[in-house]
PDB file of N, CA and C in Angstrom:
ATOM      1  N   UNK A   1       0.823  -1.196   0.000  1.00  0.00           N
ATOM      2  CA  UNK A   1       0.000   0.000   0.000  1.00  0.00           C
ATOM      3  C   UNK A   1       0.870   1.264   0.000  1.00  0.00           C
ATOM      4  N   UNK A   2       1.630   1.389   0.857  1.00  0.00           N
ATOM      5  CA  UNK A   2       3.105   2.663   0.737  1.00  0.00           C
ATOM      6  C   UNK A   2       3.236   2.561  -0.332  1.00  0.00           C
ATOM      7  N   UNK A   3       4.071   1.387  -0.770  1.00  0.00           N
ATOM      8  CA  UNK A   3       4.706   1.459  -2.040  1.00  0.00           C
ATOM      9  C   UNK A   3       4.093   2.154  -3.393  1.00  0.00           C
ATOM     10  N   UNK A   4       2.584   1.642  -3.619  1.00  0.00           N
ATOM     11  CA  UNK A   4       2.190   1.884  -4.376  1.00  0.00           C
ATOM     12  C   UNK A   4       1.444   3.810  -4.190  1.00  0.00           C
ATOM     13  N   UNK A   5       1.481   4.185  -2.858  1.00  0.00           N
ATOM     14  CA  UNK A   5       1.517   5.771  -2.863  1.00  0.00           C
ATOM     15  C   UNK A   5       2.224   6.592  -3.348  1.00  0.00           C
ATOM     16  N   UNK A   6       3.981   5.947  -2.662  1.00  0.00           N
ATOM     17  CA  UNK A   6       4.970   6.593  -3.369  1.00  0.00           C
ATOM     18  C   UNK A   6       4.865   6.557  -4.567  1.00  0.00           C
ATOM     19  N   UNK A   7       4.564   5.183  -5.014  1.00  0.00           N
ATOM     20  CA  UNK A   7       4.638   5.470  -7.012  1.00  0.00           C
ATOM     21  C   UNK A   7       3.344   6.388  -7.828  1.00  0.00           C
ATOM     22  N   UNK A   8       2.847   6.921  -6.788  1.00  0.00           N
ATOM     23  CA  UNK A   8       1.605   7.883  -7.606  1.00  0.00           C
ATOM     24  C   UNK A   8       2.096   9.076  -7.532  1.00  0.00           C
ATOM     25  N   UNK A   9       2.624   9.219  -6.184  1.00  0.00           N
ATOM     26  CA  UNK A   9       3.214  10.784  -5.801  1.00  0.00           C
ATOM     27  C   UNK A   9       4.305  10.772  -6.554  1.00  0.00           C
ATOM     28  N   UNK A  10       5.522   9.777  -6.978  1.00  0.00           N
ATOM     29  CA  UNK A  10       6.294   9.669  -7.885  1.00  0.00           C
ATOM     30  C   UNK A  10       6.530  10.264  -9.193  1.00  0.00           C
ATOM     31  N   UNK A  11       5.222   9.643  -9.671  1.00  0.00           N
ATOM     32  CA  UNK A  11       4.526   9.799 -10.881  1.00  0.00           C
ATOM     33  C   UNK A  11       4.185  11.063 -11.148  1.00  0.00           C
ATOM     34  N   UNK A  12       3.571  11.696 -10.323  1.00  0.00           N
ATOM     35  CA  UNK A  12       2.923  12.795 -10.340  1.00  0.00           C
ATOM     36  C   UNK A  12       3.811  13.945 -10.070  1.00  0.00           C
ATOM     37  N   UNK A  13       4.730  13.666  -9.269  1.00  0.00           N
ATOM     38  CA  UNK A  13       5.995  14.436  -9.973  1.00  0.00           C
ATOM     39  C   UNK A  13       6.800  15.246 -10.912  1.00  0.00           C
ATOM     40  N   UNK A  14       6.956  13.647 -11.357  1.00  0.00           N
ATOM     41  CA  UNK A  14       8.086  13.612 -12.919  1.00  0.00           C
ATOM     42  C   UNK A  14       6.722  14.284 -13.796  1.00  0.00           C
ATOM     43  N   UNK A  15       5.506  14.052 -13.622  1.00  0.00           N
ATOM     44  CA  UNK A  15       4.755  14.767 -14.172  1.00  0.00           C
ATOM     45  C   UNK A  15       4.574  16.256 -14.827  1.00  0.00           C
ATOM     46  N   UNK A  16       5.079  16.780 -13.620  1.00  0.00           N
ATOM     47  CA  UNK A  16       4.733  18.292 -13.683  1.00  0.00           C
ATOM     48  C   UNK A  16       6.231  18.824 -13.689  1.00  0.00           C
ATOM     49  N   UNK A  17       7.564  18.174 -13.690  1.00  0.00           N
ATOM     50  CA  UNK A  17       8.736  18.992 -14.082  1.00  0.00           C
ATOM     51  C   UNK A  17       8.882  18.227 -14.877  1.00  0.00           C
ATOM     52  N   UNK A  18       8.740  17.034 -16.015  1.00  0.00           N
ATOM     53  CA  UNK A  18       8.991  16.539 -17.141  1.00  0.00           C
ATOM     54  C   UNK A  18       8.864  17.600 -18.191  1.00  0.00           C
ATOM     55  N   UNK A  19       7.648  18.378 -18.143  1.00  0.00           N
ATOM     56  CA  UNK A  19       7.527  19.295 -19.192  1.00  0.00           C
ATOM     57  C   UNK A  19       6.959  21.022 -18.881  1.00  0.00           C
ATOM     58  N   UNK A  20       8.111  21.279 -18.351  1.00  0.00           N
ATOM     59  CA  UNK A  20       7.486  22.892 -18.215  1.00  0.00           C
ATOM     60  C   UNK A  20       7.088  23.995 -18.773  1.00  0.00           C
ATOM     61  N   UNK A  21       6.334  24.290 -18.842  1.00  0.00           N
ATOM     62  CA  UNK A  21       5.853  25.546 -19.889  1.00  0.00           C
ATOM     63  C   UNK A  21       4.304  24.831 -20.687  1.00  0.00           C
ATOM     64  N   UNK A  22       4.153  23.927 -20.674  1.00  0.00           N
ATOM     65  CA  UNK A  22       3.544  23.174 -21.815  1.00  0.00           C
ATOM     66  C   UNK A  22       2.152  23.876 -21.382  1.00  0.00           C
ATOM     67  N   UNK A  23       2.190  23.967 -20.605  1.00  0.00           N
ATOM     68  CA  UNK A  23       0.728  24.233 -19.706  1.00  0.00           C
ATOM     69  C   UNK A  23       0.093  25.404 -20.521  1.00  0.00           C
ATOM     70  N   UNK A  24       1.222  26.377 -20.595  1.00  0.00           N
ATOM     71  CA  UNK A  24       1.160  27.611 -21.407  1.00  0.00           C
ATOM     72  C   UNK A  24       0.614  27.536 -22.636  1.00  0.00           C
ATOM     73  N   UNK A  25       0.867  26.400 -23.496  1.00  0.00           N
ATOM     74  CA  UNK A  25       0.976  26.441 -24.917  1.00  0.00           C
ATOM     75  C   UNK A  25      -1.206  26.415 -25.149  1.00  0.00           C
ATOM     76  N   UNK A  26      -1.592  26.934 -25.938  1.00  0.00           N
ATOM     77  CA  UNK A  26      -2.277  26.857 -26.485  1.00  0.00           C
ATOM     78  C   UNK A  26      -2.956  26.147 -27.652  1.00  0.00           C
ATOM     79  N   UNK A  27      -3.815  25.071 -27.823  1.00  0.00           N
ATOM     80  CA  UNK A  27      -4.137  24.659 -28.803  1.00  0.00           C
ATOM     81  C   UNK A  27      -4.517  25.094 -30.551  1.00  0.00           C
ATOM     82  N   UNK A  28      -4.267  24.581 -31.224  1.00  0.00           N
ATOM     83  CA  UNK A  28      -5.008  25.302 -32.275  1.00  0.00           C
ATOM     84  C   UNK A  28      -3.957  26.195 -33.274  1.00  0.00           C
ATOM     85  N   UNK A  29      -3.788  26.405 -34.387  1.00  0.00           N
ATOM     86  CA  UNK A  29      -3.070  26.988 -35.148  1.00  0.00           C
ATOM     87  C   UNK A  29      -3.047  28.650 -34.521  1.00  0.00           C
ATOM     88  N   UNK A  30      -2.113  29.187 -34.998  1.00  0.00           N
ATOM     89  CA  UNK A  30      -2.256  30.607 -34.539  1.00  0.00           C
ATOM     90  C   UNK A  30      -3.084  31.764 -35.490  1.00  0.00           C
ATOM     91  N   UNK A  31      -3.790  32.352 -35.201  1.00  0.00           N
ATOM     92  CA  UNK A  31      -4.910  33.259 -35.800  1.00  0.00           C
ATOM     93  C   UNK A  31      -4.214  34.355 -36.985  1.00  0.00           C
ATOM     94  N   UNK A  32      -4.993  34.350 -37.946  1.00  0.00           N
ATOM     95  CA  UNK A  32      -4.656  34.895 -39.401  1.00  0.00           C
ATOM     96  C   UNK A  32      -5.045  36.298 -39.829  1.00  0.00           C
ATOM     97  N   UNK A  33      -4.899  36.990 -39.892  1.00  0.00           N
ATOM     98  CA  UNK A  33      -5.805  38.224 -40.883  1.00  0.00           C
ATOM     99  C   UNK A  33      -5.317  38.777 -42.166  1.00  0.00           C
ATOM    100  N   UNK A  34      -6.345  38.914 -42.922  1.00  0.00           N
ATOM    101  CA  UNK A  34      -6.109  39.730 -44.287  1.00  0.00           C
ATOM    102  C   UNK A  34      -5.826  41.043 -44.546  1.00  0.00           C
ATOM    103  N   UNK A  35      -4.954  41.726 -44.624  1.00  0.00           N
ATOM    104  CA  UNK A  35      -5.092  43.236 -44.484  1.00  0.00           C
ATOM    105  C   UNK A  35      -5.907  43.587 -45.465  1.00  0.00           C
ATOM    106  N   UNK A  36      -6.570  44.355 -45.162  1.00  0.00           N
ATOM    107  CA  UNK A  36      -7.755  45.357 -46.153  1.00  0.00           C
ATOM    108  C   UNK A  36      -7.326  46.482 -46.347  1.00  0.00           C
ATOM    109  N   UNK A  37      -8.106  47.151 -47.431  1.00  0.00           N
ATOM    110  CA  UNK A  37      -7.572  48.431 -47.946  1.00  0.00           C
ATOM    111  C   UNK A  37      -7.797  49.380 -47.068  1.00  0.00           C
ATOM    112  N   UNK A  38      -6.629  50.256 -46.800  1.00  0.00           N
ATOM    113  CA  UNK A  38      -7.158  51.295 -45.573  1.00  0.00           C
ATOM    114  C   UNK A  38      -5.834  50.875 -44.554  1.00  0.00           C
ATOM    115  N   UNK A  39      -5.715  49.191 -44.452  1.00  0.00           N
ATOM    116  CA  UNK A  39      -5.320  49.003 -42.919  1.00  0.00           C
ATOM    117  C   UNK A  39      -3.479  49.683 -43.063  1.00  0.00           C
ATOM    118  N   UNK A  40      -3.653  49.706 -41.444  1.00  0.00           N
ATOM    119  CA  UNK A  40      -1.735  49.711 -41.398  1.00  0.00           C
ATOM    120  C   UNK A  40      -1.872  48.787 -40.466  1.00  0.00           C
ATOM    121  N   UNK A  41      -0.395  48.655 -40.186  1.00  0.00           N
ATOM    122  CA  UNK A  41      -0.039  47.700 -39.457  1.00  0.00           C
ATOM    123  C   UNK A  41      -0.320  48.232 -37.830  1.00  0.00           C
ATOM    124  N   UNK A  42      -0.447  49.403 -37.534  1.00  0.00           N
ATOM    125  CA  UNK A  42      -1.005  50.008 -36.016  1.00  0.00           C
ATOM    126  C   UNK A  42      -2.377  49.569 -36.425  1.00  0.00           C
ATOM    127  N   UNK A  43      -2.827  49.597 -36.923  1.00  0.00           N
ATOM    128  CA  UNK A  43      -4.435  49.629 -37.398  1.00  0.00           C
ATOM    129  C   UNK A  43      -4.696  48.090 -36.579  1.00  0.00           C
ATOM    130  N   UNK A  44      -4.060  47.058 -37.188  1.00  0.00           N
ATOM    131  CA  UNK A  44      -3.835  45.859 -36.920  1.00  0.00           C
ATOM    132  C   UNK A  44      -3.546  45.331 -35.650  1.00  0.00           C
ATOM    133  N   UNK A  45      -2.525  46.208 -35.152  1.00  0.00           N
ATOM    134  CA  UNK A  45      -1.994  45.891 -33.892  1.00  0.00           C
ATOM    135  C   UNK A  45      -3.015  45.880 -33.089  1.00  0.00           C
ATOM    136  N   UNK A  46      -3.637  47.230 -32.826  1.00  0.00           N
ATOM    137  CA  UNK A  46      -4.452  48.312 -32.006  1.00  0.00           C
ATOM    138  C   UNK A  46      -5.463  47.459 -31.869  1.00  0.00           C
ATOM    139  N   UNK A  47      -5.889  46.342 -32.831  1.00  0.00           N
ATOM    140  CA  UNK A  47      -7.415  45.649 -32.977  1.00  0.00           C
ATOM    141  C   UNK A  47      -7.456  44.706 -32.233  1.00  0.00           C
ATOM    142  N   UNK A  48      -5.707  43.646 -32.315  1.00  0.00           N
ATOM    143  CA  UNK A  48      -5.128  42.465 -31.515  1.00  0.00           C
ATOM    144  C   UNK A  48      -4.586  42.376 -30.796  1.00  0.00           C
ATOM    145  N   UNK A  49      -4.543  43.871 -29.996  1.00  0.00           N
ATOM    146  CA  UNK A  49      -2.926  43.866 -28.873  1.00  0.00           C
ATOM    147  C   UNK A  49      -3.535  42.926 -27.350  1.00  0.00           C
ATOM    148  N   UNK A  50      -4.567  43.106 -27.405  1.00  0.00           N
ATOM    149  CA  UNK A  50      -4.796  42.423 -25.954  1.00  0.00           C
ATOM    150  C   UNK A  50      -3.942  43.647 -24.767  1.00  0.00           C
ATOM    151  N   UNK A  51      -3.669  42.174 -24.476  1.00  0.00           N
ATOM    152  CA  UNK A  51      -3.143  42.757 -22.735  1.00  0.00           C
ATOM    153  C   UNK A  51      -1.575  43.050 -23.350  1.00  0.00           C
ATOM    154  N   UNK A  52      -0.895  43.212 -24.285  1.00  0.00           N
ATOM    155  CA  UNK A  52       0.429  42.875 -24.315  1.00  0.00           C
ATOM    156  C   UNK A  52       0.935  44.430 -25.032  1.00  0.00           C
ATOM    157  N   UNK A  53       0.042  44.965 -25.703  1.00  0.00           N
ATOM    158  CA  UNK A  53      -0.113  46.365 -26.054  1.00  0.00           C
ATOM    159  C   UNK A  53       0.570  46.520 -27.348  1.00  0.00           C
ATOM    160  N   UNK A  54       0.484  47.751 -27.878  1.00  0.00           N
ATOM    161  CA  UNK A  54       0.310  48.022 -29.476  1.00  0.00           C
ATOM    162  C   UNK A  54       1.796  47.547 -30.147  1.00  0.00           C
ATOM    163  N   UNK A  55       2.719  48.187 -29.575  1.00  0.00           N
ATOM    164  CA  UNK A  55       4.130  48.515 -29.662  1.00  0.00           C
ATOM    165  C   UNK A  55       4.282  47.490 -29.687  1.00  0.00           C
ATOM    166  N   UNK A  56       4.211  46.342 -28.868  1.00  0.00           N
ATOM    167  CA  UNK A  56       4.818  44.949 -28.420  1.00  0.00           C
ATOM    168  C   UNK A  56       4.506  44.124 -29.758  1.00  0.00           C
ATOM    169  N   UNK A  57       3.080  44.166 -29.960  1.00  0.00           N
ATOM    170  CA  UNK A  57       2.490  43.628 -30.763  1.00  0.00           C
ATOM    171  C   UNK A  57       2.678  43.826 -31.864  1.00  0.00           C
ATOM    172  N   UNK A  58       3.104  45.020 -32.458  1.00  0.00           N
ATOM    173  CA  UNK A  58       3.658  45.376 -33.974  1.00  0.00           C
ATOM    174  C   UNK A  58       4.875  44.385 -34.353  1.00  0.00           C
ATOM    175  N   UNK A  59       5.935  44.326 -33.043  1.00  0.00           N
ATOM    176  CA  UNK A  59       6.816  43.768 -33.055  1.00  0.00           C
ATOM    177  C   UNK A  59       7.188  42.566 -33.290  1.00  0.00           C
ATOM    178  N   UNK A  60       5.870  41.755 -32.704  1.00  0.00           N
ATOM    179  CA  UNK A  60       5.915  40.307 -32.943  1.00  0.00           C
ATOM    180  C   UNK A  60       5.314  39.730 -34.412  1.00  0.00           C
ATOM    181  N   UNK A  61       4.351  40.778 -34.613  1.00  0.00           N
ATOM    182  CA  UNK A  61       3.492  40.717 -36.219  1.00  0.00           C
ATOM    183  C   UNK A  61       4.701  40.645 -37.042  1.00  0.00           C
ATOM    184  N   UNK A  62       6.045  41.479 -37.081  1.00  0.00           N
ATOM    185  CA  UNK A  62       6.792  41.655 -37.866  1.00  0.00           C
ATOM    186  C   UNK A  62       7.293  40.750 -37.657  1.00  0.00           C
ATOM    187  N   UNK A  63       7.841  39.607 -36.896  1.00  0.00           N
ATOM    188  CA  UNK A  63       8.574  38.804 -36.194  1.00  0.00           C
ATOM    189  C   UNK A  63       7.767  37.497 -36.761  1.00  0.00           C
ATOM    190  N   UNK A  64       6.328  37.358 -36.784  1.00  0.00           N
ATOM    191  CA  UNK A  64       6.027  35.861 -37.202  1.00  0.00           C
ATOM    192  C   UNK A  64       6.230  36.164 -38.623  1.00  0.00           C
ATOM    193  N   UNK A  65       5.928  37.280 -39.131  1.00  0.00           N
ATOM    194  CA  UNK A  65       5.543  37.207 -41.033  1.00  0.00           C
ATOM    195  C   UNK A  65       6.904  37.884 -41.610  1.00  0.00           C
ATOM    196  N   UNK A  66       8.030  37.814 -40.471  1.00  0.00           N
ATOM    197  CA  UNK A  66       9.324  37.834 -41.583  1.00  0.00           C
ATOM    198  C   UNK A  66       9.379  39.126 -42.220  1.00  0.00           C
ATOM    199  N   UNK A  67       8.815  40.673 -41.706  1.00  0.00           N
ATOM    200  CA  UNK A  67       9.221  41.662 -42.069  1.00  0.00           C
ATOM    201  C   UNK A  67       9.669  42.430 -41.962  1.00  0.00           C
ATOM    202  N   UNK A  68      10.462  42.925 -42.770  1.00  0.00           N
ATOM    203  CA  UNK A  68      11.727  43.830 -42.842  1.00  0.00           C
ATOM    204  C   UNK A  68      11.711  45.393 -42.037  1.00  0.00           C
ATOM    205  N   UNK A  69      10.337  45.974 -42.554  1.00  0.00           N
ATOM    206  CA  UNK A  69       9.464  47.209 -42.827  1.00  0.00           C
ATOM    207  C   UNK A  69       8.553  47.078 -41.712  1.00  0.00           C
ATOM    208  N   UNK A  70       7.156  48.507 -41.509  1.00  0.00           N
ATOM    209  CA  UNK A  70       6.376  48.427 -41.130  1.00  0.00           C
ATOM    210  C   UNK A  70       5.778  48.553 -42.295  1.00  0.00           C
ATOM    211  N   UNK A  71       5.007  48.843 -43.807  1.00  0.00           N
ATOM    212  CA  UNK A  71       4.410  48.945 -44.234  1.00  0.00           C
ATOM    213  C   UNK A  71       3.631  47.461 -44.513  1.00  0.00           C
ATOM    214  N   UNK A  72       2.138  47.420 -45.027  1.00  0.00           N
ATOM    215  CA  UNK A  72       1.597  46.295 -45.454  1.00  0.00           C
ATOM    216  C   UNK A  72       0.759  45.967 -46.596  1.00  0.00           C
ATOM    217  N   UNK A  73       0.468  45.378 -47.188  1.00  0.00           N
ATOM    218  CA  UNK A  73      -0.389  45.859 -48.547  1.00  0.00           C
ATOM    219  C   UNK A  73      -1.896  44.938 -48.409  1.00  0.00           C
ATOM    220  N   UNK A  74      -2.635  45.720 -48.763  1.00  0.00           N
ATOM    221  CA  UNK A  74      -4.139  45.063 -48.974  1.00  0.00           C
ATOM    222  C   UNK A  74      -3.988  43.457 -49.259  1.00  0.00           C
ATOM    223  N   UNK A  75      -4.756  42.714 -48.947  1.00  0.00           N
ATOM    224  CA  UNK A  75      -4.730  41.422 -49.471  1.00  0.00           C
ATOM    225  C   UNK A  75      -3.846  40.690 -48.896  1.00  0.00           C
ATOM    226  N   UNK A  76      -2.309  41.307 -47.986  1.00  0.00           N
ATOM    227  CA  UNK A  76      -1.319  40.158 -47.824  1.00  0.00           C
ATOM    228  C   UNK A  76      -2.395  39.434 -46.155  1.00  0.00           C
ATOM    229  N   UNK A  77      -1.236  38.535 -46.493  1.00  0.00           N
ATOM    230  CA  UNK A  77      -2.104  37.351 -45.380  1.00  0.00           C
ATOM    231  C   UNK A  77      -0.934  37.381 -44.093  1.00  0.00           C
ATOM    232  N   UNK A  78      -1.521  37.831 -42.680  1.00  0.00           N
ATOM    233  CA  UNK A  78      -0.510  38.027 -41.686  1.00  0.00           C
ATOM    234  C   UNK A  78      -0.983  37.164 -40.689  1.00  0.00           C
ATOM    235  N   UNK A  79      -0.025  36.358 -40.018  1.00  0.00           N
ATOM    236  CA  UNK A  79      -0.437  35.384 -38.748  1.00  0.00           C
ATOM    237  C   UNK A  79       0.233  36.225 -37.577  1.00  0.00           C
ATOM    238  N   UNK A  80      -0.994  36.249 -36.221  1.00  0.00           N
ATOM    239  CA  UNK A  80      -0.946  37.276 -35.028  1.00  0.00           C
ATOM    240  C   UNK A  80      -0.747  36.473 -34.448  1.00  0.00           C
ATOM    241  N   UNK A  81       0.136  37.067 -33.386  1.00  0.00           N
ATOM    242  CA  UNK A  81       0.474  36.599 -31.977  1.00  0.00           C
ATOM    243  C   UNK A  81      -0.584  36.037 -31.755  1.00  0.00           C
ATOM    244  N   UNK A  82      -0.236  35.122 -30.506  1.00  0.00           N
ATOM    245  CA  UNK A  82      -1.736  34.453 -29.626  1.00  0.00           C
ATOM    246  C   UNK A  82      -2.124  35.379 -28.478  1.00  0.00           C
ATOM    247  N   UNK A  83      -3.287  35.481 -28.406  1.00  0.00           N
ATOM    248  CA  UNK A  83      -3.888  36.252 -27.441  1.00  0.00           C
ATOM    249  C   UNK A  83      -3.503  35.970 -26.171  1.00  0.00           C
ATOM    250  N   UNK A  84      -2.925  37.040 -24.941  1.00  0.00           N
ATOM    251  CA  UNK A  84      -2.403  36.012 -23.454  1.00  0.00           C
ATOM    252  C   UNK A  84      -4.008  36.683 -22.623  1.00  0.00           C
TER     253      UNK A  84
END
């Protein structure tokens, strides 16, 4: 009966420092938008910043879609940060 406690509490352990962070991760592909005519990339930010704010968020937009610039053109296809 011990024995088999220790091996739950054991278990339950290696459980929760086997993989840290994971908890964090979110399911699901990360969320897309189309820029439309009109938009900028503050435009964009300002709509998705959440809790993490505009500035931050410009930063990472540029950071998943590989851009050089802030400018953006109608039609391109941009993947946003995940919402915290």
């Amino acid at each position: 009966m011990l024995f088999c406690l220790l091996l739950a509490v054991a278990g339950a352990l290696f459980t929760l420092v086997s993989v840290p962070g994971q908890a964090a991760d979110q399911p699901g592909s990360a969320p897309v938008v189309i820029v439309q005519p009109g938009d900028t990339l503050w435009d964009i930010a300002t709509r998705h910043s959440g809790v993490r704010g505009r500035d931050a968020t410009i930063e990472e937009i540029r950071r998943l879609n590989h851009l050089d610039g802030y400018s953006v053109d109608a039609g391109q296809r941009l993947t946003l940060p995940r919402q915290r």
